[in-house]
Protein backbone atom coordinates (compact mmCIF):
# COMPACT_ATOMS: atom_id res chain seq x y z
CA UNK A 1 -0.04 1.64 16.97
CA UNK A 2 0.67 4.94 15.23
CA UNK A 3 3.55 5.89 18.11
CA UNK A 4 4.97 2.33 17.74
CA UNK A 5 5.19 2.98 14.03
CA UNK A 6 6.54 6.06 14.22
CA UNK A 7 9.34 4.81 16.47
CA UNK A 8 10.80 1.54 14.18
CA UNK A 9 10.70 5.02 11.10
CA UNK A 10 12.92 6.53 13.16
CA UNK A 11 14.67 3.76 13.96
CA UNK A 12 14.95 2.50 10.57
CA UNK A 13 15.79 6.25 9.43
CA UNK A 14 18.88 6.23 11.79
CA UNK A 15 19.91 3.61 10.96
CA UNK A 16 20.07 3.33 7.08
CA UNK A 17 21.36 7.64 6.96
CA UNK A 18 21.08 8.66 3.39
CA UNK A 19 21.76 5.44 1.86
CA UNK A 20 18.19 4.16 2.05
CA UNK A 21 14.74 4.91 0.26
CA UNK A 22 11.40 5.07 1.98
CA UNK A 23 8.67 2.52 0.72
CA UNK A 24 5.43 1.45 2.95
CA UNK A 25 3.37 -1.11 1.69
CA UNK A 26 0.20 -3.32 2.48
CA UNK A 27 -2.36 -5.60 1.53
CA UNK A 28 -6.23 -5.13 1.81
CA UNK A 29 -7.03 -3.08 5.11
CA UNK A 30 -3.14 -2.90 5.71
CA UNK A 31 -3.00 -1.36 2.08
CA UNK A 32 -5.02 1.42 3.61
CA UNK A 33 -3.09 2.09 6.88
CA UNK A 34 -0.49 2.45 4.96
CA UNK A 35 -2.15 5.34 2.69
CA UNK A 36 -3.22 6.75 6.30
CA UNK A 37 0.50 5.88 7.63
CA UNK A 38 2.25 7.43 4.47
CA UNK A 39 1.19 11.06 5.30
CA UNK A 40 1.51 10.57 8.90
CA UNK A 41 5.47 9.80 8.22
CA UNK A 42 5.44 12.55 5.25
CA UNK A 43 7.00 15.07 7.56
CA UNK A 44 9.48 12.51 9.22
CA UNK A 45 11.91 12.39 6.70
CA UNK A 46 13.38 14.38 3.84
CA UNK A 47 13.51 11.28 1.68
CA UNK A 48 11.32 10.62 -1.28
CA UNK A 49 8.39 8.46 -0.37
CA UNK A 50 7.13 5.61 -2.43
CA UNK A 51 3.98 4.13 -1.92
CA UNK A 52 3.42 -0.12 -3.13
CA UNK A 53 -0.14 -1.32 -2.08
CA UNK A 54 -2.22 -4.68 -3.52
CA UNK A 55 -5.91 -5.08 -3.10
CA UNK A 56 -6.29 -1.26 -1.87
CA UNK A 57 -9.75 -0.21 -0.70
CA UNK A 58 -10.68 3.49 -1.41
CA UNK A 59 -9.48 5.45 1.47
CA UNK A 60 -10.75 9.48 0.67
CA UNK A 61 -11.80 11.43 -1.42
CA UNK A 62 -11.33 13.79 -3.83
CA UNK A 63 -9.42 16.79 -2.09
CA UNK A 64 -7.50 13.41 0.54
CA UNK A 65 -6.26 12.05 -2.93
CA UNK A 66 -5.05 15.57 -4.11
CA UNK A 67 -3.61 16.32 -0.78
CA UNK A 68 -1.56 12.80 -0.86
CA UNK A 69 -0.34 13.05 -4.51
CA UNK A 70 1.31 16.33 -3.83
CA UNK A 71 2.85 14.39 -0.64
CA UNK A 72 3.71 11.28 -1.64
CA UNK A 73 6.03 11.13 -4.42
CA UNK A 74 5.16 7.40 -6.30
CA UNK A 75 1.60 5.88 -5.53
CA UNK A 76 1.71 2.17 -7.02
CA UNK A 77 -1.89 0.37 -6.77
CA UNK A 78 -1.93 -3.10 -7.65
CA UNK A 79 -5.41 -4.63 -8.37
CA UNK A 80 -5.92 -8.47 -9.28
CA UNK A 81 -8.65 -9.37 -11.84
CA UNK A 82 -12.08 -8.89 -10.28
CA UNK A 83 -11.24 -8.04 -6.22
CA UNK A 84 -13.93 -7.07 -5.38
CA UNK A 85 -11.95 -4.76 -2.19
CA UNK A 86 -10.57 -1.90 -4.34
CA UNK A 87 -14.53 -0.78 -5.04
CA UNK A 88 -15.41 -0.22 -2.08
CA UNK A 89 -16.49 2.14 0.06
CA UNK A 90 -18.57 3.09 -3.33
CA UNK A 91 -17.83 6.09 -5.23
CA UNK A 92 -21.33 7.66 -4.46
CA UNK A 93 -20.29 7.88 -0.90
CA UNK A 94 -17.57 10.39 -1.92
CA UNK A 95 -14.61 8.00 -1.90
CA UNK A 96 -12.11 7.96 -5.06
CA UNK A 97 -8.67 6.04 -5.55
CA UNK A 98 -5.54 8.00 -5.71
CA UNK A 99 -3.34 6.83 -9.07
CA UNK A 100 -1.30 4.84 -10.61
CA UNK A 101 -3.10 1.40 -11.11
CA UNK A 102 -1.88 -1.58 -12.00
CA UNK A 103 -4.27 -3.70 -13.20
CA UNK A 104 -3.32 -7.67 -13.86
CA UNK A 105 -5.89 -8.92 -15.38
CA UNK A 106 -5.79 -12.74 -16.80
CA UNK A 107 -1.84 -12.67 -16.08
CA UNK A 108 -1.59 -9.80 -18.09
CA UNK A 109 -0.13 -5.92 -16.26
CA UNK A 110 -2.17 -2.97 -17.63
CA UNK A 111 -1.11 0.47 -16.79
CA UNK A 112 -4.04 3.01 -16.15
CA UNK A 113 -4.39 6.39 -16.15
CA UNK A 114 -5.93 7.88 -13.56
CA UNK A 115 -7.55 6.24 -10.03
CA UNK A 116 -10.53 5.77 -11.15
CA UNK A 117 -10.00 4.28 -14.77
CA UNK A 118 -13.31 3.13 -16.45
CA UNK A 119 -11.45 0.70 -18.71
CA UNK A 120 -9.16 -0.91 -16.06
CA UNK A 121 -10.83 -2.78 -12.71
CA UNK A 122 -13.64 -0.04 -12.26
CA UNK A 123 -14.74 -2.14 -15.78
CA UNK A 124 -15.28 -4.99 -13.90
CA UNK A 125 -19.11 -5.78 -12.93
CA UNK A 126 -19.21 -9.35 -11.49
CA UNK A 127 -16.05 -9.47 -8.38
CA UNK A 128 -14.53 -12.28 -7.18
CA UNK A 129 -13.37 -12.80 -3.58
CA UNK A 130 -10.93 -15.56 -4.55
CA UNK A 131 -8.87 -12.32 -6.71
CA UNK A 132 -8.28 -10.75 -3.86
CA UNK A 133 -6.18 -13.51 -1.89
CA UNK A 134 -3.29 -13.94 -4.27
CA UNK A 135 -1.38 -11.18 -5.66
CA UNK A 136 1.45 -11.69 -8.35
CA UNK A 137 1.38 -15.28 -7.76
CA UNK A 138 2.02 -14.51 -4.17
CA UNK A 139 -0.85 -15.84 -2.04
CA UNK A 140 -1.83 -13.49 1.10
CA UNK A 141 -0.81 -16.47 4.03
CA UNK A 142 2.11 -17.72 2.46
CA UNK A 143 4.18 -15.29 4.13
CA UNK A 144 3.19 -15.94 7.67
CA UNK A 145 2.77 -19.75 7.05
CA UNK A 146 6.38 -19.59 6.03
CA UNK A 147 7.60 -17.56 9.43
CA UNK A 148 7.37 -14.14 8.07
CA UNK A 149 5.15 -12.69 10.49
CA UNK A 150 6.88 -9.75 12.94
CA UNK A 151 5.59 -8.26 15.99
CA UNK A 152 4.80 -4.61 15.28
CA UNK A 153 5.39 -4.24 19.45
CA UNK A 154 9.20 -6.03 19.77
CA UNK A 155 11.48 -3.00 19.00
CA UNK A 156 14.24 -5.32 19.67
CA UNK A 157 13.31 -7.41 16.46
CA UNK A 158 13.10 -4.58 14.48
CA UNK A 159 16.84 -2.80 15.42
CA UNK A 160 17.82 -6.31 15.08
CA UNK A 161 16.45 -7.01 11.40
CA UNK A 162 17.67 -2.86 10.66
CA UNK A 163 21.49 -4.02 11.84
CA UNK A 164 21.12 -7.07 9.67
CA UNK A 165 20.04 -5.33 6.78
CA UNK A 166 23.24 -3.09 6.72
């Protein structure tokens, strides 16, 4: 998949010239691809990158989450309530979260400081699978039980949603 990727970037980079920023974002395991994806495509543009992920498991560690803060210019985490996927894999296996989290917790945003913030969802003991399916009011199927679902492998959608877009 990484090739495919690569191509709709440079597709999408063409297309849009200077006028457009560069965001990736993802949900759950795609939250972590795109961690992995953002510092693949690092060195395919001269843009600012801008990094938007909900329900992120922890994808490195220490030195990966240094590496990727120098690379990645904004790192948005989004955690709901008590998902239990952004702790795990455990923190005694060497894995930490890169910043900034945003915690929502009982409709509420909270700002914390670092990746691993003891009083934001690393507080939380007891998770709850349900948190993890809806995210800003936005439950995870909606979108493709509403038509929103692309295929990754039809290049000819993509150019086509690109030219749109203009």
């Amino acid at each position: 998949m990484r090739n495919q990727v690569r191509n709709l970037f440079d597709i999408a980079q063409t297309s849009c010239g200077s006028r457009c920023n560069v965001l990736i974002t993802g949900h759950s395991l795609g939250a972590a691809l795109s961690v992995l994806g953002s510092l693949d495509l690092v060195n395919r543009t001269s843009k600012p990158m801008a990094l938007y992920n909900f329900g992120c498991p922890r994808v490195g560690n220490d030195a990966f989450v240094s590496f990727q803060t120098r690379n990645v210019r904004e790192i948005w985490r989004f955690t709901n309530n008590r998902d239990p996927v952004p702790h795990v894999p455990l923190r005694p296996m060497g894995f930490t979260h890169e910043p900034t989290e945003i915690w929502a917790k009982n409709g509420q945003y909270i700002r914390c400081s670092s990746g691993e913030d003891p009083s934001c969802s690393n507080s939380v003991i007891i998770t709850n699978p349900i948190d993890h399916g809806e995210y800003m009011g936005v439950g995870i199927w909606d979108g493709i039980s509403s038509g929103c679902y692309l295929n990754l492998g039809d290049k000819k959608s993509w150019e086509k949603i690109l030219k749109e877009e203009k």
